[in-house]
N, C-alpha and C. Protein backbone atom coordinates (compact mmCIF):
# COMPACT_ATOMS: atom_id res chain seq x y z
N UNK A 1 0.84 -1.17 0.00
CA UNK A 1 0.00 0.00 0.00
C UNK A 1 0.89 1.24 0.00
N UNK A 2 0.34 2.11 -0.81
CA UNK A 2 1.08 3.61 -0.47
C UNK A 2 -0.19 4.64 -0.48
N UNK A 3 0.01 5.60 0.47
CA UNK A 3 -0.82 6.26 0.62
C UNK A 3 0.54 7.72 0.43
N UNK A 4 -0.57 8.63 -0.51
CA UNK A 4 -0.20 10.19 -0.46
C UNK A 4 -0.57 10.65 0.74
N UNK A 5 0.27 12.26 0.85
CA UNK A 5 -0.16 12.88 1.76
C UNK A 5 0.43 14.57 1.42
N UNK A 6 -0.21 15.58 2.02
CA UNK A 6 0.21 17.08 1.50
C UNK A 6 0.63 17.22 2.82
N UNK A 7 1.62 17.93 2.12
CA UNK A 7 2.86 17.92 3.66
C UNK A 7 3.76 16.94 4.04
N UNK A 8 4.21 16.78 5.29
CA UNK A 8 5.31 16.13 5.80
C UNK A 8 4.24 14.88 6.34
N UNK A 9 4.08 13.44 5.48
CA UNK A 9 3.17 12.08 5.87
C UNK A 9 3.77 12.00 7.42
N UNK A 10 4.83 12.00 7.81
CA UNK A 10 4.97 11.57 9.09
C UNK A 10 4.51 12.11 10.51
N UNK A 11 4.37 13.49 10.03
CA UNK A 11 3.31 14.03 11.20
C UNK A 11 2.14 13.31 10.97
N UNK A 12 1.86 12.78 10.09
CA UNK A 12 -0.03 11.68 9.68
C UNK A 12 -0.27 10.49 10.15
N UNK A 13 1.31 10.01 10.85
CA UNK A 13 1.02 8.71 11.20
C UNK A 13 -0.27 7.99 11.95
N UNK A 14 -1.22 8.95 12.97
CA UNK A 14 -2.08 8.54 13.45
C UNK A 14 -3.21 8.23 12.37
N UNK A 15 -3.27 8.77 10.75
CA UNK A 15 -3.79 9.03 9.84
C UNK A 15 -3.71 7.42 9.44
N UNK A 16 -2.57 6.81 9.35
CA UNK A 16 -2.51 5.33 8.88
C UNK A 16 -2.82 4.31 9.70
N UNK A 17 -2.57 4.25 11.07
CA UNK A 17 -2.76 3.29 11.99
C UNK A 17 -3.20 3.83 13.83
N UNK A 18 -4.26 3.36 14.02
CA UNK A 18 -4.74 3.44 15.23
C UNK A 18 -3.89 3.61 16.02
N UNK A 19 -4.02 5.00 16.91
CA UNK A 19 -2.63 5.17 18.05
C UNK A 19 -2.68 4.44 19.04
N UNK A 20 -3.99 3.84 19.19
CA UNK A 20 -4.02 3.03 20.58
C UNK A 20 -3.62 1.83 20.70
N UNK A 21 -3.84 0.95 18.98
CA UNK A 21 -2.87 -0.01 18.52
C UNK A 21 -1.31 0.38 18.67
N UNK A 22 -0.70 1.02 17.98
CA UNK A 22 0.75 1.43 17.95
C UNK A 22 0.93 1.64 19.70
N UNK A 23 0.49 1.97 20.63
CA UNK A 23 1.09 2.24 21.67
C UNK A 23 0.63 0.69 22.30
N UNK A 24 -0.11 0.15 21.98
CA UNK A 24 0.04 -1.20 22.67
C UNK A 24 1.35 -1.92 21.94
N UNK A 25 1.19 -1.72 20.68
CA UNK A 25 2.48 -2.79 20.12
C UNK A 25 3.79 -2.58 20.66
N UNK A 26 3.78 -0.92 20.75
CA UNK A 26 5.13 -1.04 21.33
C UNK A 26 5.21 -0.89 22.56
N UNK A 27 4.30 -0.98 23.88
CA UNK A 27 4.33 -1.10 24.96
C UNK A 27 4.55 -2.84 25.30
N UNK A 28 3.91 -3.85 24.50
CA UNK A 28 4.37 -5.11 24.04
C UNK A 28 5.55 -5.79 23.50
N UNK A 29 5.72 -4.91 23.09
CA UNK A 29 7.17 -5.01 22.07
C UNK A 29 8.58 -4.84 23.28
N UNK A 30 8.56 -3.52 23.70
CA UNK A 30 9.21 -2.93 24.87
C UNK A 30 9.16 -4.27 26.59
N UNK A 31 8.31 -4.78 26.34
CA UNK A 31 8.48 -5.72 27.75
C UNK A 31 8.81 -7.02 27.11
N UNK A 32 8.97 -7.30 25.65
CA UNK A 32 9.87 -8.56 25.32
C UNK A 32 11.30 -8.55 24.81
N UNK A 33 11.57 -7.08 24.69
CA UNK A 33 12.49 -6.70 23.75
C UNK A 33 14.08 -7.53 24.67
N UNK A 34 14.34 -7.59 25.98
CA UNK A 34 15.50 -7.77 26.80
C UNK A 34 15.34 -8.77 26.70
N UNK A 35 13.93 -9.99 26.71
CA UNK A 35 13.81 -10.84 27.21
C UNK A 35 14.56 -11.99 26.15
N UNK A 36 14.89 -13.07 27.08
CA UNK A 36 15.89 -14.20 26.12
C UNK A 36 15.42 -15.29 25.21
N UNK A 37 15.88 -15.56 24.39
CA UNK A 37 15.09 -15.99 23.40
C UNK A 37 14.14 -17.44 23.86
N UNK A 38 12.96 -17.41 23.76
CA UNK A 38 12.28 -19.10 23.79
C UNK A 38 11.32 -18.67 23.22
N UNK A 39 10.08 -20.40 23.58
CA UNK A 39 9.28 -20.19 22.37
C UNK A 39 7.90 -19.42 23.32
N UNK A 40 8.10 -19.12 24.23
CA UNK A 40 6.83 -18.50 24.74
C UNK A 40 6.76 -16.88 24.48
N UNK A 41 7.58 -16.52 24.32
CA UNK A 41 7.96 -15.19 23.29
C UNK A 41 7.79 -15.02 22.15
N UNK A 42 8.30 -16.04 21.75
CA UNK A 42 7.55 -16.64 20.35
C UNK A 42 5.73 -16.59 19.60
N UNK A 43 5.30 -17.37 21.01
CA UNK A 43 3.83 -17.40 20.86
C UNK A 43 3.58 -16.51 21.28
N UNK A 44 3.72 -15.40 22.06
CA UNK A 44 3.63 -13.99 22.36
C UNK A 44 3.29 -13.01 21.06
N UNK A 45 4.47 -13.12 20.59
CA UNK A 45 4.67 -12.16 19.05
C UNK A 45 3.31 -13.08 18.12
N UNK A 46 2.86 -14.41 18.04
CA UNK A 46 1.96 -14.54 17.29
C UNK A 46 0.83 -14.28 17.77
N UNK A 47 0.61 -14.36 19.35
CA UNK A 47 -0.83 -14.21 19.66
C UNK A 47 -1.01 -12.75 19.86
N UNK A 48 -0.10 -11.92 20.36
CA UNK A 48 -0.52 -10.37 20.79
C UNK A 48 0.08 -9.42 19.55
N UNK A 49 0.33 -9.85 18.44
CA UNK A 49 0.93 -8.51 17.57
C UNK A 49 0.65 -9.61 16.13
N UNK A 50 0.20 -10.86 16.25
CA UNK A 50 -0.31 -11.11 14.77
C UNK A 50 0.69 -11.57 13.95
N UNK A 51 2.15 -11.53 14.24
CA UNK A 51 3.26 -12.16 13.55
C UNK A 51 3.19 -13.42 13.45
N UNK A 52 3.30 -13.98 12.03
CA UNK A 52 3.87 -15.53 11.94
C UNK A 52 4.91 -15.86 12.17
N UNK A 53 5.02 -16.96 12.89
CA UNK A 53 6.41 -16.98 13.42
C UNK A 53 6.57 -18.78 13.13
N UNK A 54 7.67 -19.32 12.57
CA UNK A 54 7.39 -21.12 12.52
C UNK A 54 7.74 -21.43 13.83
N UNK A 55 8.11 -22.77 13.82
CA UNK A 55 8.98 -23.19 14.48
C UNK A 55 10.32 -23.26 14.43
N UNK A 56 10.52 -23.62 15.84
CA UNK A 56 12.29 -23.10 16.37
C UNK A 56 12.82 -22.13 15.82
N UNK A 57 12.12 -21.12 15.44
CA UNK A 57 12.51 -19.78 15.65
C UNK A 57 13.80 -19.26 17.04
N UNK A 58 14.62 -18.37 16.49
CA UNK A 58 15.51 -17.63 17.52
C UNK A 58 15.15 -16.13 17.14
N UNK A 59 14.43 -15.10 18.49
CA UNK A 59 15.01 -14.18 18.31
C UNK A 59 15.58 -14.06 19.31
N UNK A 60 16.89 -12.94 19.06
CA UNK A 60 18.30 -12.30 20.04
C UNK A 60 17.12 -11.73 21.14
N UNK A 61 17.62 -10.78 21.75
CA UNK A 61 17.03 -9.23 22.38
C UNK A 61 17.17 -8.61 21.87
N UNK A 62 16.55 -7.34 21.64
CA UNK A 62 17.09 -6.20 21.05
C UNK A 62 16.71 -6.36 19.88
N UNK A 63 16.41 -7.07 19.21
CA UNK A 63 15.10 -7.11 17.90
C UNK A 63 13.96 -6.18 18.00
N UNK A 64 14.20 -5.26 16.45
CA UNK A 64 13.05 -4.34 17.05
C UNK A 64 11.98 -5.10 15.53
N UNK A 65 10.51 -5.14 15.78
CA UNK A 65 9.94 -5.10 14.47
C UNK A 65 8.71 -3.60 14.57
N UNK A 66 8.30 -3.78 13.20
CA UNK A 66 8.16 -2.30 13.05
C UNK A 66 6.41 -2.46 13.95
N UNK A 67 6.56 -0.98 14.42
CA UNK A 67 5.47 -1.30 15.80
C UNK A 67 4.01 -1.05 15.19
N UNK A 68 4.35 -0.27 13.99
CA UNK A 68 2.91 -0.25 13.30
C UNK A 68 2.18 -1.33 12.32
N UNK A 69 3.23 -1.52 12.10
CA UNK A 69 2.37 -3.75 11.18
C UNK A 69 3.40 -4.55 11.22
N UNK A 70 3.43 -5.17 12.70
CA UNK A 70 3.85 -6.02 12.98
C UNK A 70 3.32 -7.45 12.22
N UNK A 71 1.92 -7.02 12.49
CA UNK A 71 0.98 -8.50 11.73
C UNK A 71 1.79 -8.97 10.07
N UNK A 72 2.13 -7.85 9.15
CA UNK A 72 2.82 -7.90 7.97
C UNK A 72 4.22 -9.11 8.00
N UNK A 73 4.63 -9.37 9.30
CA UNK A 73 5.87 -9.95 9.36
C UNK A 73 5.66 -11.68 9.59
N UNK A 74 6.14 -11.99 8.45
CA UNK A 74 6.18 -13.26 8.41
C UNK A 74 7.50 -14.17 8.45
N UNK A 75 7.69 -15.08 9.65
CA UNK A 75 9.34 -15.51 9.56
C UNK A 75 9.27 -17.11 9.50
N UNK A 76 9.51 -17.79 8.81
CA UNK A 76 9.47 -19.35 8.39
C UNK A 76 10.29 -19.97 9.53
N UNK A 77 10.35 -21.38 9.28
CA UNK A 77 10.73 -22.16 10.59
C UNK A 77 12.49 -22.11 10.32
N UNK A 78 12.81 -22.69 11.70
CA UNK A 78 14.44 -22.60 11.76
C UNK A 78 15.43 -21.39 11.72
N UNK A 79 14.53 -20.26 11.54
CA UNK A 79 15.62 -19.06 11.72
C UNK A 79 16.02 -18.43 12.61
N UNK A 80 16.79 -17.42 12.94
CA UNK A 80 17.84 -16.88 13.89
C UNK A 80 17.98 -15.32 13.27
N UNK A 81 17.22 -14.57 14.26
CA UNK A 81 17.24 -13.16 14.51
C UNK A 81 18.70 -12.89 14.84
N UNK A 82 19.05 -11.80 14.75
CA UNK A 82 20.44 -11.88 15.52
C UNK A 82 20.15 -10.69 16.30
N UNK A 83 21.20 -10.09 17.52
CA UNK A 83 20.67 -9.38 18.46
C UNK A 83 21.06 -7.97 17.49
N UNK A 84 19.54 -7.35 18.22
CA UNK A 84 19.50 -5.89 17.44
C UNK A 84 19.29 -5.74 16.15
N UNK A 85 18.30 -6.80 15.42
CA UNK A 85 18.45 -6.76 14.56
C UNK A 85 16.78 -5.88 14.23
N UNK A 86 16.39 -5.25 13.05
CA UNK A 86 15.46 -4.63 12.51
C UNK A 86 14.86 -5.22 11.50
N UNK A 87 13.25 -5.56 11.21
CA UNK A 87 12.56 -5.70 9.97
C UNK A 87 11.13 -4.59 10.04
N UNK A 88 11.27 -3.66 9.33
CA UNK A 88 10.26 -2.65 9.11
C UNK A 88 9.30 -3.22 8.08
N UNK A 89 8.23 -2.76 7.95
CA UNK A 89 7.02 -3.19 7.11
C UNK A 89 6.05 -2.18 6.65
N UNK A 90 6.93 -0.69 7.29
CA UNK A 90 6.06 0.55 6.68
C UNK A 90 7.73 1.72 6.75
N UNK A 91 7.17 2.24 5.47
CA UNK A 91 8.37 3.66 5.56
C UNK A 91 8.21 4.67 5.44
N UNK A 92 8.03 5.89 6.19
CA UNK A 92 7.94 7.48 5.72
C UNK A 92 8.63 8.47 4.57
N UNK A 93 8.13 8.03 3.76
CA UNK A 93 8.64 9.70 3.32
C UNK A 93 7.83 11.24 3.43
N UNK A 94 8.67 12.02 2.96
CA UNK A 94 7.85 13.55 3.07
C UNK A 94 6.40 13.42 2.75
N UNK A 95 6.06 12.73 1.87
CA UNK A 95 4.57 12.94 1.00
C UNK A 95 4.09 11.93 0.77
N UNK A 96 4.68 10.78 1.50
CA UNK A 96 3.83 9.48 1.16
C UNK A 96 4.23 8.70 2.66
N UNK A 97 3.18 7.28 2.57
CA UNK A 97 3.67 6.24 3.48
C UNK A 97 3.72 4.71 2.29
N UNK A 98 4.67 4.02 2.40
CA UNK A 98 4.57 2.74 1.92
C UNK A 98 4.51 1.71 3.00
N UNK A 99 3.25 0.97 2.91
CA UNK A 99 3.22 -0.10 3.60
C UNK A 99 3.45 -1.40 3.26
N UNK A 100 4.29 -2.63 3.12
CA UNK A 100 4.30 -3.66 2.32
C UNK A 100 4.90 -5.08 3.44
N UNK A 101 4.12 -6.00 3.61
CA UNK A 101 4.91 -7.26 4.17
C UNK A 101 6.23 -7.88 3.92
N UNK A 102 6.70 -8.11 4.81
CA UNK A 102 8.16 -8.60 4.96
C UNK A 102 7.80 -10.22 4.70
N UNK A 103 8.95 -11.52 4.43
CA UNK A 103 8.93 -12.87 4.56
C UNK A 103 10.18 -12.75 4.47
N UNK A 104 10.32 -14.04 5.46
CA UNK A 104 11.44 -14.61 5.44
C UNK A 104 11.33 -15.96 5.62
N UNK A 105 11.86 -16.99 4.70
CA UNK A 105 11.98 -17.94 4.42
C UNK A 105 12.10 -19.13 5.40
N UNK A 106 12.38 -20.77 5.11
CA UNK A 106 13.02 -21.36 6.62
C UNK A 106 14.35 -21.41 6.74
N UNK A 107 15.02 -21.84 7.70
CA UNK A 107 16.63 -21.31 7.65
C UNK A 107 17.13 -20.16 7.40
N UNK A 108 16.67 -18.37 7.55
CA UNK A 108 16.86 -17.44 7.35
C UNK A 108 17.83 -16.99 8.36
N UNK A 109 19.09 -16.41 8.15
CA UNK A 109 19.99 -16.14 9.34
C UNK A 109 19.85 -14.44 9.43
N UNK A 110 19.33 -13.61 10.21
CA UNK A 110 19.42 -12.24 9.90
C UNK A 110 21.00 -11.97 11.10
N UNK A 111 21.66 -11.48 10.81
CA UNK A 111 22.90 -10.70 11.38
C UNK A 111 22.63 -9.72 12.63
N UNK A 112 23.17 -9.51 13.67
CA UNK A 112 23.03 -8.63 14.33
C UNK A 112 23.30 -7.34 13.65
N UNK A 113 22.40 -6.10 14.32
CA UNK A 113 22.15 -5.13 13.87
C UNK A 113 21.89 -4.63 12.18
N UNK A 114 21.14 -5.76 11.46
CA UNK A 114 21.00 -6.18 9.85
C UNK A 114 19.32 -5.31 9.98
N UNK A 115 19.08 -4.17 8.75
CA UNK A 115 18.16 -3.99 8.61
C UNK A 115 17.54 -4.79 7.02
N UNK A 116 15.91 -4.77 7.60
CA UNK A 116 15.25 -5.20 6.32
C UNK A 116 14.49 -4.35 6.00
N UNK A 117 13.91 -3.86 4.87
CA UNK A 117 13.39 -2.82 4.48
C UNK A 117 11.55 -3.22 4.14
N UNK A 118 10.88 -2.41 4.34
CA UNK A 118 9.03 -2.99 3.32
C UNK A 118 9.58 -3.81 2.09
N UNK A 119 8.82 -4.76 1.97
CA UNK A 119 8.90 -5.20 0.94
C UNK A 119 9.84 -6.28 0.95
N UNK A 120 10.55 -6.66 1.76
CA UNK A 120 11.13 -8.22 1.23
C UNK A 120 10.97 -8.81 1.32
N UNK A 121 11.53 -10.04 0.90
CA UNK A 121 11.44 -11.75 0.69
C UNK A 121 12.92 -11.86 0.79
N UNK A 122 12.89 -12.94 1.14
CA UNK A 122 14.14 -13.58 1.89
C UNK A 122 13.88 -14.87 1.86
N UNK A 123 14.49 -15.67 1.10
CA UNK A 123 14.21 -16.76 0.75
C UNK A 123 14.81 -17.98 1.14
N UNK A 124 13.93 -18.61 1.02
CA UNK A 124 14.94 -20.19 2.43
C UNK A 124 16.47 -19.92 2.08
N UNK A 125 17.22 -20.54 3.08
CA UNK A 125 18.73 -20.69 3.33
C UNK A 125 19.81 -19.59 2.97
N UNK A 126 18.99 -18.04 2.70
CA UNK A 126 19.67 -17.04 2.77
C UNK A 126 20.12 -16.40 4.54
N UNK A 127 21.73 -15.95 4.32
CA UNK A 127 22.11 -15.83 5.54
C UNK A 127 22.64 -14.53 5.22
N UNK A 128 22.62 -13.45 5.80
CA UNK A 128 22.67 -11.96 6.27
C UNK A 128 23.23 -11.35 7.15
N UNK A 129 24.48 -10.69 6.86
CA UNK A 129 25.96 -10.49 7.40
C UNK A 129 25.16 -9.82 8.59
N UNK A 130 26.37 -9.05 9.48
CA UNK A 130 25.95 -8.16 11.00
C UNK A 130 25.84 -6.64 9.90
N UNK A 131 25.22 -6.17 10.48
CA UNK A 131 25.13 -4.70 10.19
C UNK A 131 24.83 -4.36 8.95
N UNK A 132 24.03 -5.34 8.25
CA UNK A 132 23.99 -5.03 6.35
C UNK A 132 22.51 -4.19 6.73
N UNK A 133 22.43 -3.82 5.36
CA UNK A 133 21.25 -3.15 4.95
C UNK A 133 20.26 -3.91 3.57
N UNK A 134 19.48 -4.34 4.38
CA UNK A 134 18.82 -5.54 2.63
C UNK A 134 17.31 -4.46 2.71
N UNK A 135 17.52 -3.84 1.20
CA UNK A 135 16.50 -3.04 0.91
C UNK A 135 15.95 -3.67 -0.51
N UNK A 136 16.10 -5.28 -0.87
CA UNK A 136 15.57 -5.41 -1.99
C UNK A 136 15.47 -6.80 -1.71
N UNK A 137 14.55 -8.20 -2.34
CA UNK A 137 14.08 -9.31 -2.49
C UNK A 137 15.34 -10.07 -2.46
N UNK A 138 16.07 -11.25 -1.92
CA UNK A 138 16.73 -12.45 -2.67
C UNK A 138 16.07 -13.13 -2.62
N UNK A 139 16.25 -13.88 -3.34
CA UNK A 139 15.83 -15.07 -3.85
C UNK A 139 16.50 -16.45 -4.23
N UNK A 140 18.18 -16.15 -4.06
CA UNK A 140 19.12 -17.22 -4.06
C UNK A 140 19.35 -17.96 -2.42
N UNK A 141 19.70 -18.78 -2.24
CA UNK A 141 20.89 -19.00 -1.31
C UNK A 141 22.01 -18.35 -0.99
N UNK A 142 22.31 -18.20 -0.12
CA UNK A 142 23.80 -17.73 -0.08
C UNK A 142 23.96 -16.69 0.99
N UNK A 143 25.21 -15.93 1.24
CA UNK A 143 25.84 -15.29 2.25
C UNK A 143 25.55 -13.92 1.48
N UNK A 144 24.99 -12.81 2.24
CA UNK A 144 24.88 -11.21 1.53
C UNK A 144 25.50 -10.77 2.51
N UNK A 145 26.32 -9.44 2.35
CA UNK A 145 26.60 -8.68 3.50
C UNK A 145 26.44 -7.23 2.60
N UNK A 146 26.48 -6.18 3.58
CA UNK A 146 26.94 -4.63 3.07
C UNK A 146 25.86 -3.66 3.57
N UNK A 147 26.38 -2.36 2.26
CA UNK A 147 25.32 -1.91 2.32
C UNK A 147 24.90 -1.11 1.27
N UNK A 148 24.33 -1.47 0.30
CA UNK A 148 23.50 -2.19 0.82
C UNK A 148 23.56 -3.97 0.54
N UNK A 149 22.82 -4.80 1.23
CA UNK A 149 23.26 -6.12 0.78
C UNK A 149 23.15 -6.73 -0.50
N UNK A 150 24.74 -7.22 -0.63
CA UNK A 150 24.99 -7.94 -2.06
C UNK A 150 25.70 -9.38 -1.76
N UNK A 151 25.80 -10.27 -2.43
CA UNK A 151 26.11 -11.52 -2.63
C UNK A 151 27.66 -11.42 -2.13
N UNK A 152 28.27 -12.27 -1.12
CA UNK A 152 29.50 -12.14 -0.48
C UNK A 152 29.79 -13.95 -1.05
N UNK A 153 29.17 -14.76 -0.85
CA UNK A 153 29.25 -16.22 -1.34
C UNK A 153 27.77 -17.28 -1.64
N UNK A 154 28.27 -17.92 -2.27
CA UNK A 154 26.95 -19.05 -2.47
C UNK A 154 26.55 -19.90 -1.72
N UNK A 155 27.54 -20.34 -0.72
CA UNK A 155 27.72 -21.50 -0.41
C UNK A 155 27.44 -21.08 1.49
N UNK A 156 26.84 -21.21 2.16
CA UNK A 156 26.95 -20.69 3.92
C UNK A 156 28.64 -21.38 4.42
């Protein structure tokens, strides 16, 4: 989704999503964020914020997801958040908002402090350096790092 807006969209945010939602998500978000990774955190993020989450999922602490569509975030079985890591699912600019769902595949490795941008796919057995920036779809296998993220090897 993208929605216009006259003026600066980010003063509008209450314009896109219920404030009373957004302050629960991230009042939710904020009392799991330290907490250590298991699966009752797990079922947390699916039952109170709508995220798919598979099995044996890892997230670090310090994982932030984006507090306004969380529900958009979809993470397949066997993967590993890394600590501090980011997946957004809406972005501001001056005059617009884009809203678009995230996936990530099974076996997805995200890197500590690795952002993902609206809009990706991340596709089984892709693994994602510390600190990259993935602002576009893979669809191979393989090791990405940078920034923004590009193909470092094929092989994990």
């Amino acid at each position: 989704m993208e929605r216009r807006f006259s003026g600066n969209a980010a003063t509008k945010w209450f314009e896109v999503r219920n404030p009373i939602r957004v302050v629960f998500n991230l009042v939710f978000m904020l009392a799991l964020k330290y907490a250590p990774p298991f699966q009752l955190k797990n079922h947390a993020y699916r039952i109170f914020l709508g995220m798919k989450i598979g099995k044996d999922v890892f997230i670090a602490p310090d994982v932030i997801f984006d507090p306004l569509f969380p529900e958009l975030i979809e993470i397949g079985d066997g993967c590993l958040l890394g600590w501090g890591s980011r997946i957004f699912t809406h972005e501001f600019w001056l005059d617009r908002v884009i809203v678009k769902p995230v996936s990530l595949g099974n076996k997805v490795f995200l890197g500590g402090f690795s952002v993902v941008r609206p809009g990706v796919v991340l596709s089984d057995g892709v693994a994602i350096a510390s600190n990259s920036f993935v602002n576009k779809s893979i669809r191979e296998k393989g090791v990405y790092g940078g920034v923004p993220a590009k193909l470092i090897r094929r092989e994990l």
